[in-house]
Protein backbone atom coordinates (compact mmCIF):
# COMPACT_ATOMS: atom_id res chain seq x y z
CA UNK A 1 2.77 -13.11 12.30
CA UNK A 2 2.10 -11.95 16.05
CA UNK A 3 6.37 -11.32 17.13
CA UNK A 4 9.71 -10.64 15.56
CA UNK A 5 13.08 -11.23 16.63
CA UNK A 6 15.28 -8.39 17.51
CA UNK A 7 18.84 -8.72 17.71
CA UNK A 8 20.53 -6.63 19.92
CA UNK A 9 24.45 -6.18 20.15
CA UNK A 10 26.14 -6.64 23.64
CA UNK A 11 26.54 -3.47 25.24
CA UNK A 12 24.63 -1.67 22.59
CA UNK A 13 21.54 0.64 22.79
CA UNK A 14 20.56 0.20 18.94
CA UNK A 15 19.13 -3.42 17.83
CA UNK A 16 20.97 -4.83 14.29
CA UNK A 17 18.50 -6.69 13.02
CA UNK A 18 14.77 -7.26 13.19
CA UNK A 19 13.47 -11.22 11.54
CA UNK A 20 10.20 -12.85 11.21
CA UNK A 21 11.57 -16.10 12.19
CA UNK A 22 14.06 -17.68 14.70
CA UNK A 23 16.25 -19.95 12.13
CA UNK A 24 16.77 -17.09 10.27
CA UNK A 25 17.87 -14.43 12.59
CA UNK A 26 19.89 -17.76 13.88
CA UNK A 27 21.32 -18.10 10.98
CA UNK A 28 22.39 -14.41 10.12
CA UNK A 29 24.01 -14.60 13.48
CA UNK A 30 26.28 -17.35 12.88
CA UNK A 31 27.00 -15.85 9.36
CA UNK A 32 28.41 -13.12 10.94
CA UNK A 33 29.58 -14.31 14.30
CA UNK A 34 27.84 -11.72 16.87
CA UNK A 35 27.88 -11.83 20.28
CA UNK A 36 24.55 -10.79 22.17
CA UNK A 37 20.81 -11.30 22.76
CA UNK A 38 18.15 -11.95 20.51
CA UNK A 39 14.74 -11.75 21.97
CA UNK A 40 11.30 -12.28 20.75
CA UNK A 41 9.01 -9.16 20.68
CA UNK A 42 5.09 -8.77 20.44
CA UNK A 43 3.89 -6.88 17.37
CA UNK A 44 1.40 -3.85 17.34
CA UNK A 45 1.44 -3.83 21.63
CA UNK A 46 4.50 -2.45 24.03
CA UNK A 47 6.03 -5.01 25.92
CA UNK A 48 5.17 -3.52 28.92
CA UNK A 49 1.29 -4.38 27.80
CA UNK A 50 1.94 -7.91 26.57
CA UNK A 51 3.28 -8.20 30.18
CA UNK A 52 0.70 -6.86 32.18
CA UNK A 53 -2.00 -8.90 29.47
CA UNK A 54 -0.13 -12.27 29.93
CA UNK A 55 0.99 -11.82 33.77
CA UNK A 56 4.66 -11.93 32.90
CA UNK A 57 5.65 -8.19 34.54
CA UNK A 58 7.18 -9.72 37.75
CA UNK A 59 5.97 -6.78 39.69
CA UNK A 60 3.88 -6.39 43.25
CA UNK A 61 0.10 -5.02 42.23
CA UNK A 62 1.19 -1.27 44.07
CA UNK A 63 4.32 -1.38 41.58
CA UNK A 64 1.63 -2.15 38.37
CA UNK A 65 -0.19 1.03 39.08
CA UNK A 66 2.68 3.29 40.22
CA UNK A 67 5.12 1.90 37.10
CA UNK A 68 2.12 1.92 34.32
CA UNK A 69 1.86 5.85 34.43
CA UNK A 70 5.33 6.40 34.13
CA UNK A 71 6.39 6.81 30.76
CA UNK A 72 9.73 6.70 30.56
CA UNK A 73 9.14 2.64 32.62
CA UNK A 74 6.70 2.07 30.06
CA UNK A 75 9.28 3.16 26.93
CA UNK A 76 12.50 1.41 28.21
CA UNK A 77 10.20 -1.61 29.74
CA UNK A 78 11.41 -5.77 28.88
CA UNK A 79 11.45 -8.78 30.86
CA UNK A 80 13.29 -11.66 30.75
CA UNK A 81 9.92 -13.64 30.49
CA UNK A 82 10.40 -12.44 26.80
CA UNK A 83 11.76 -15.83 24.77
CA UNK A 84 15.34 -14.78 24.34
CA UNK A 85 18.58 -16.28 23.69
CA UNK A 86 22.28 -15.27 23.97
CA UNK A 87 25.11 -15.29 21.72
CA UNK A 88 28.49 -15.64 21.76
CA UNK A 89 30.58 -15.38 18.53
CA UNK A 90 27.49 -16.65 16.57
CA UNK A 91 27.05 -19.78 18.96
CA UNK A 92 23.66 -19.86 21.16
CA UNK A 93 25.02 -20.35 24.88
């Protein structure tokens, strides 16, 4: 396994739920009819590292260097180049 899902809330800081595969982090959504994003996440690298590694940052070369020493950018860092889906009362929209 090389990713997880993460479930995150709308509106909501903390993530509810972390699965090894789509279907079943699908599936525990519709069970429970959330509303929100569920995105795919790298393991055992930052997201702002897969990014830069696989080009997916979105960012001018002077914004790389300037944003990858700040580490509060680094710690709060996605991108919707990240595989992710949103919910809406357990239905993918």
């Amino acid at each position: 396994m090389n990713s997880v899902w993460i479930f995150n809330k709308n509106n909501s800081s903390y993530s509810g739920g972390v699965f090894s595969e789509l279907t079943k982090a699908e599936n525990w959504i519709l069970e429970n009819k959330l509303s929100g994003m569920l995105t795919k996440y790298p393991l055992d690298q930052g997201v702002w590292d897969w990014a830069c590694k696989n080009n997916m940052h979105n960012l001018k070369a002077e914004k790389v260097a300037e944003k990858g020493s700040n580490p509060v950018f680094i710690g709060g860092f996605t991108t919707a180049s990240q595989e992710h889906y949103h919910y809406e009362n357990g239905q993918r929209k």
